[in-house]
C-alpha atoms as a PDB file:
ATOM      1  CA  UNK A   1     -10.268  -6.144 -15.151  1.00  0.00           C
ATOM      2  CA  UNK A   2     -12.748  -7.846 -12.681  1.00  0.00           C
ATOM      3  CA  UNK A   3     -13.972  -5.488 -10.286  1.00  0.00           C
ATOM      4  CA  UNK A   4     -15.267  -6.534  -7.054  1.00  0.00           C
ATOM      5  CA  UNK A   5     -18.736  -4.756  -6.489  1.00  0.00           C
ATOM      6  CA  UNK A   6     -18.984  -6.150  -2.819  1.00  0.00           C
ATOM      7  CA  UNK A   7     -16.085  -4.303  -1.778  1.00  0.00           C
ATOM      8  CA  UNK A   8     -17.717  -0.328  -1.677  1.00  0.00           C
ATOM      9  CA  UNK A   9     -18.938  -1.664   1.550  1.00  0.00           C
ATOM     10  CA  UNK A  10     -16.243  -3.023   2.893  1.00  0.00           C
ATOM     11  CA  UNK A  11     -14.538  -0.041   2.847  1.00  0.00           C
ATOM     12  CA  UNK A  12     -13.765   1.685   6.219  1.00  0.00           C
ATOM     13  CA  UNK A  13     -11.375   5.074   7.254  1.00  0.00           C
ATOM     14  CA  UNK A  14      -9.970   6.496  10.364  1.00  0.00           C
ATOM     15  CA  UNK A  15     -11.578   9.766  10.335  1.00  0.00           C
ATOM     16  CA  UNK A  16     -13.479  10.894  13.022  1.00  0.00           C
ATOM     17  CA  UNK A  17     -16.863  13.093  12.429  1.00  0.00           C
ATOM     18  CA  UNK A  18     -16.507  11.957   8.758  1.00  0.00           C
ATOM     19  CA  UNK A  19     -19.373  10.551   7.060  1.00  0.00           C
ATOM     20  CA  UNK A  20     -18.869   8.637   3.549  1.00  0.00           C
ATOM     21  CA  UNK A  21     -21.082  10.170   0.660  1.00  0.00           C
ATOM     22  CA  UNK A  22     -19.751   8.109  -2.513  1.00  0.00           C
ATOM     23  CA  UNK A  23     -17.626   5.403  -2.953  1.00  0.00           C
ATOM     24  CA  UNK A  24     -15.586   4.868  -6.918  1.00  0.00           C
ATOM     25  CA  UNK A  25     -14.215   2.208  -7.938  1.00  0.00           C
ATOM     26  CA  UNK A  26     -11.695   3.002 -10.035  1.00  0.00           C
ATOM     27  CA  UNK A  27      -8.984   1.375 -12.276  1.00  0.00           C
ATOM     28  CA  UNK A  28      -6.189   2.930  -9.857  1.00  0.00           C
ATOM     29  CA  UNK A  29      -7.617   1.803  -7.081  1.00  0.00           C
ATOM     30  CA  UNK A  30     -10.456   2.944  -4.821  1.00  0.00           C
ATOM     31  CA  UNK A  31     -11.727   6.662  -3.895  1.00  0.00           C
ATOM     32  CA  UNK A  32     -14.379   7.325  -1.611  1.00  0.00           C
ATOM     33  CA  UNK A  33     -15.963  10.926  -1.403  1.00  0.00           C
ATOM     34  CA  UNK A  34     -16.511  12.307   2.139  1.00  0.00           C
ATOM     35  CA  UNK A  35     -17.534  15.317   4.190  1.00  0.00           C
ATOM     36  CA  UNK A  36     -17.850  16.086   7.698  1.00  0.00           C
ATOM     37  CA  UNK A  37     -20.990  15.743   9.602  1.00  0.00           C
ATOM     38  CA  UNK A  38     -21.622  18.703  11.338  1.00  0.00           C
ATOM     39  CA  UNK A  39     -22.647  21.942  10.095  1.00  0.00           C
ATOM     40  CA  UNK A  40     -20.804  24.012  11.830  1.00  0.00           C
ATOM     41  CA  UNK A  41     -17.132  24.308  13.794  1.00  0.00           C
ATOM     42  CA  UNK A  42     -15.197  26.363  16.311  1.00  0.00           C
ATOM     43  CA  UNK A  43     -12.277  29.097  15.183  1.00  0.00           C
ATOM     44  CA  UNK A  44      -8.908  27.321  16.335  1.00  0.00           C
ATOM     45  CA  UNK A  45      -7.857  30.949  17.452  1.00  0.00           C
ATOM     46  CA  UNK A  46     -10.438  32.139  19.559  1.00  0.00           C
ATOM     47  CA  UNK A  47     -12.912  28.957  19.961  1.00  0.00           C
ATOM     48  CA  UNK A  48     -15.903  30.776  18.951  1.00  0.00           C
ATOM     49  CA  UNK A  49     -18.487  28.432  16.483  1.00  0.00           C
ATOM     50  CA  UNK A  50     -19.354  29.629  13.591  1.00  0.00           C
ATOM     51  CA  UNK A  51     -22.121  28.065  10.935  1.00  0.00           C
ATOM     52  CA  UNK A  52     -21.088  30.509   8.680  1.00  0.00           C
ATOM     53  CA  UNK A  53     -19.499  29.025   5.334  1.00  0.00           C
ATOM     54  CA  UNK A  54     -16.772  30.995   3.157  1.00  0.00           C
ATOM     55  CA  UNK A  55     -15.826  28.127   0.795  1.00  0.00           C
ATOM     56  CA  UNK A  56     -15.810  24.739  -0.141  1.00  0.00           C
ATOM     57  CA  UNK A  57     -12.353  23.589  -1.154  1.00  0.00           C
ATOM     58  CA  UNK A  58     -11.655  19.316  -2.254  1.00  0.00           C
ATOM     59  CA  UNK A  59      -8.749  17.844  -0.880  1.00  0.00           C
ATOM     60  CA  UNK A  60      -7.369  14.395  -2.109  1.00  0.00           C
ATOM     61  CA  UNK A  61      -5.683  12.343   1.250  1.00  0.00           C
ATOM     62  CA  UNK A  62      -4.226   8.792   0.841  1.00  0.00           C
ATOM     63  CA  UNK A  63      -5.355   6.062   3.237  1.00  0.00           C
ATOM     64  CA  UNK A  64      -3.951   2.659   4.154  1.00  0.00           C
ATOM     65  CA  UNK A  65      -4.561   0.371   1.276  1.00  0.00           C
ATOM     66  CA  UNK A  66      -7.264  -1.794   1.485  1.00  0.00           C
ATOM     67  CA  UNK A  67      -7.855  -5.508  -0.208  1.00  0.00           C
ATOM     68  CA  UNK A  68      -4.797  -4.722  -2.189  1.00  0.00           C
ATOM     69  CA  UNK A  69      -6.050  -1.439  -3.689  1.00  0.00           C
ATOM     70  CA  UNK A  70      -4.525   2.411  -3.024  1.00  0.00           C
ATOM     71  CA  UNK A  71      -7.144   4.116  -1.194  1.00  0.00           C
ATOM     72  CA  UNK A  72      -7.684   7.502  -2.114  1.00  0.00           C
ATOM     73  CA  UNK A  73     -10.250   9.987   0.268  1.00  0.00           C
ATOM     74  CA  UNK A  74     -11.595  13.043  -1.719  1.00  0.00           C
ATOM     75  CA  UNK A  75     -12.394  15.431   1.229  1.00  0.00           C
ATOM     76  CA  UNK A  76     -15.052  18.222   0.813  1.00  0.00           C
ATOM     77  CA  UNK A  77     -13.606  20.446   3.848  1.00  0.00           C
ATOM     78  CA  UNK A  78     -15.194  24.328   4.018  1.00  0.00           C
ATOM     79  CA  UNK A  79     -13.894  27.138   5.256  1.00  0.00           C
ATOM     80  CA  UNK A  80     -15.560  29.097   7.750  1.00  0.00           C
ATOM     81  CA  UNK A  81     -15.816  32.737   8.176  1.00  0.00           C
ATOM     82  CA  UNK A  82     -14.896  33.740  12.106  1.00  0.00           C
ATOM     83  CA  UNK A  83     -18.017  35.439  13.753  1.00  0.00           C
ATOM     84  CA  UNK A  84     -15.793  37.176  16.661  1.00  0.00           C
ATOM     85  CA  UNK A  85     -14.948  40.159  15.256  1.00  0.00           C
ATOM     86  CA  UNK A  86     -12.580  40.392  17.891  1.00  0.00           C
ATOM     87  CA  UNK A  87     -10.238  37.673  16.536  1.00  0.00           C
ATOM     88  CA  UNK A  88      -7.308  37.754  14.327  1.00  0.00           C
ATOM     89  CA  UNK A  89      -8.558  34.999  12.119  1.00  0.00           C
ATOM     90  CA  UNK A  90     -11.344  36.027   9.415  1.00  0.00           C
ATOM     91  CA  UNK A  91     -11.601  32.547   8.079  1.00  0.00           C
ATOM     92  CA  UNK A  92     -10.446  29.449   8.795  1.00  0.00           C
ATOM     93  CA  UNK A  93     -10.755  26.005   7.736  1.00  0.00           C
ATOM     94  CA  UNK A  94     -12.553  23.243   9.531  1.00  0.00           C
ATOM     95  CA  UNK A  95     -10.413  20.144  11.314  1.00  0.00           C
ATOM     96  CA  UNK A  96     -10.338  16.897  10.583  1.00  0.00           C
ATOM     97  CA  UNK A  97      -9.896  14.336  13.579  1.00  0.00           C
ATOM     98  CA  UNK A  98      -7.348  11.983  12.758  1.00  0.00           C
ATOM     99  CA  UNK A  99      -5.419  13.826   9.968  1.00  0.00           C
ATOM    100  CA  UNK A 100      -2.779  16.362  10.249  1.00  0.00           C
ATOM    101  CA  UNK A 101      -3.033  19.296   8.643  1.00  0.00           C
ATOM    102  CA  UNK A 102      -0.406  19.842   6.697  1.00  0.00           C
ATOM    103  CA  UNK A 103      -0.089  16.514   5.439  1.00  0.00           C
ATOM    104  CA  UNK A 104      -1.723  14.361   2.810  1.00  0.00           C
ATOM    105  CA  UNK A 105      -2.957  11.290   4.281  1.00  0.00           C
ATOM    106  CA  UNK A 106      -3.934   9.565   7.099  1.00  0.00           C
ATOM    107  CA  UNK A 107      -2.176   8.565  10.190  1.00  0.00           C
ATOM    108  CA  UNK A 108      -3.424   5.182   9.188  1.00  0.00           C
ATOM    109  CA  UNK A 109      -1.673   5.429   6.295  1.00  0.00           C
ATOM    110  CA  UNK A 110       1.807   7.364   8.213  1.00  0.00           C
ATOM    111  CA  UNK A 111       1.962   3.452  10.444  1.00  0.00           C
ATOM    112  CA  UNK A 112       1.317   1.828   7.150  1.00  0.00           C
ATOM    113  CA  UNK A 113       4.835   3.618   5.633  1.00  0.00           C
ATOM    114  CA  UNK A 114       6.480   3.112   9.132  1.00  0.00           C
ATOM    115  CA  UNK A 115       5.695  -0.540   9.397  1.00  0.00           C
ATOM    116  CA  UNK A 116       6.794  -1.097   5.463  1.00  0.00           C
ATOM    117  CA  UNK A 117      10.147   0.978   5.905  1.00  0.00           C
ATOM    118  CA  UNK A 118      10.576  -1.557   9.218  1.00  0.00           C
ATOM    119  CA  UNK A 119       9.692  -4.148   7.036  1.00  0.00           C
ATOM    120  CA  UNK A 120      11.703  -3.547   3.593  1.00  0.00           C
ATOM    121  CA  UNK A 121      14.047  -0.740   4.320  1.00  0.00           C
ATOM    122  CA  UNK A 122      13.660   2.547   2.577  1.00  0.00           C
ATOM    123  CA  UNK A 123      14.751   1.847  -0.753  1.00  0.00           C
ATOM    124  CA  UNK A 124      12.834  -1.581  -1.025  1.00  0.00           C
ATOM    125  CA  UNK A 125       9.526   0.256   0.114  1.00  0.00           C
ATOM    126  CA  UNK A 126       9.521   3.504  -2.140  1.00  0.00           C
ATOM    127  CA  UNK A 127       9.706   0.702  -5.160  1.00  0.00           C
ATOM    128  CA  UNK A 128       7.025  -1.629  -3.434  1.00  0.00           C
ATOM    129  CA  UNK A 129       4.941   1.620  -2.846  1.00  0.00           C
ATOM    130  CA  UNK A 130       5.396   2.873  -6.740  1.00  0.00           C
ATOM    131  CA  UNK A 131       5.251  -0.888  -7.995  1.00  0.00           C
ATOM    132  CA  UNK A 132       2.177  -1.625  -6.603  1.00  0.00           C
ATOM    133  CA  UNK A 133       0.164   1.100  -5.898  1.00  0.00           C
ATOM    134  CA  UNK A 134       1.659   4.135  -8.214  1.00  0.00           C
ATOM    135  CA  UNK A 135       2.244   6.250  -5.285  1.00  0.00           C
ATOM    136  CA  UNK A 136       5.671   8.313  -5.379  1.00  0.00           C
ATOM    137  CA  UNK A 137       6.386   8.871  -2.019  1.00  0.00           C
ATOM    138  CA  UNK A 138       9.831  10.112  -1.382  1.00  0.00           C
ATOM    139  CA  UNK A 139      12.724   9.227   0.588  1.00  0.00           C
ATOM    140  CA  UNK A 140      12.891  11.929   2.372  1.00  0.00           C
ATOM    141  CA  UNK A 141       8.963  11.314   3.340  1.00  0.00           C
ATOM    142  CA  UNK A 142       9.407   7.645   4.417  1.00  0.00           C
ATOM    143  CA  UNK A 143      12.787   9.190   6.235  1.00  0.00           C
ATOM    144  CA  UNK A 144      10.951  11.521   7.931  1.00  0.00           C
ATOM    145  CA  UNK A 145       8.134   9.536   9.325  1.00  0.00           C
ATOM    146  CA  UNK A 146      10.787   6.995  10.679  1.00  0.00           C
ATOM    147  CA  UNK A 147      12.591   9.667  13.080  1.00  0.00           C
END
């Protein structure tokens, strides 16, 4: 397979505060490493910031596909220990502009499964999505982005 060594900087994401460390080219498609950019970030509970690092944790997140390949963002997010000692929270992890957190991918990618489900219908896109890309999204997923 011919691999196109112009395209690791061609390569952009929706994340906000997110800085690209590594882009992969790989046989699958494309996976670019990232962190975020500042050192530090405020408790969601009590809005205190803390510099204070618990943990590192990787989290894989799917993007919109790009030149025809599945995108794939491996996100180094840390965990931050809570300096109030007032607050509830003890740790916490960092946020991430532009992706929800208790979801897997981008929103870039959520209007990318909207527009194909508009496009295709439901059935049509979960075999486009696992035909092309070898991404099993589920029915109930593209469902539930639609409502």
């Amino acid at each position: 397979m011919k691999r196109d060594k112009n395209i690791k900087g061609q390569i952009d994401f929706n994340l906000k505060n997110v800085k690209k460390t590594e882009v992969r080219l790989l046989t699958s498609g494309i996976r670019i490493v990232a962190q975020k950019g500042e050192t530090s970030a405020a408790c969601p509970y009590c809005g205190i910031v803390s510099n204070k690092v618990y943990e590192h944790r990787k989290q894989l997140i799917l993007d919109k596909p790009s030149n025809d390949k599945k995108v794939e963002i491996e996100l180094n997010k840390r965990r931050f220990v809570c300096v109030n000692s007032e607050c509830s929270a003890k740790t916490f992890t960092e946020n991430i502009e532009g992706l929800s957190s208790t979801r897997r991918y981008t929103r870039a990618f959520e209007n990318y499964l909207k527009d194909l489900v508009s496009r295709k219908g439901y059935m049509e896109a979960q075999r486009f999505l696992q035909y092309k890309y070898g991404l099993n999204v589920s029915l109930t997923t593209l469902f539930y982005l639609n409502c």
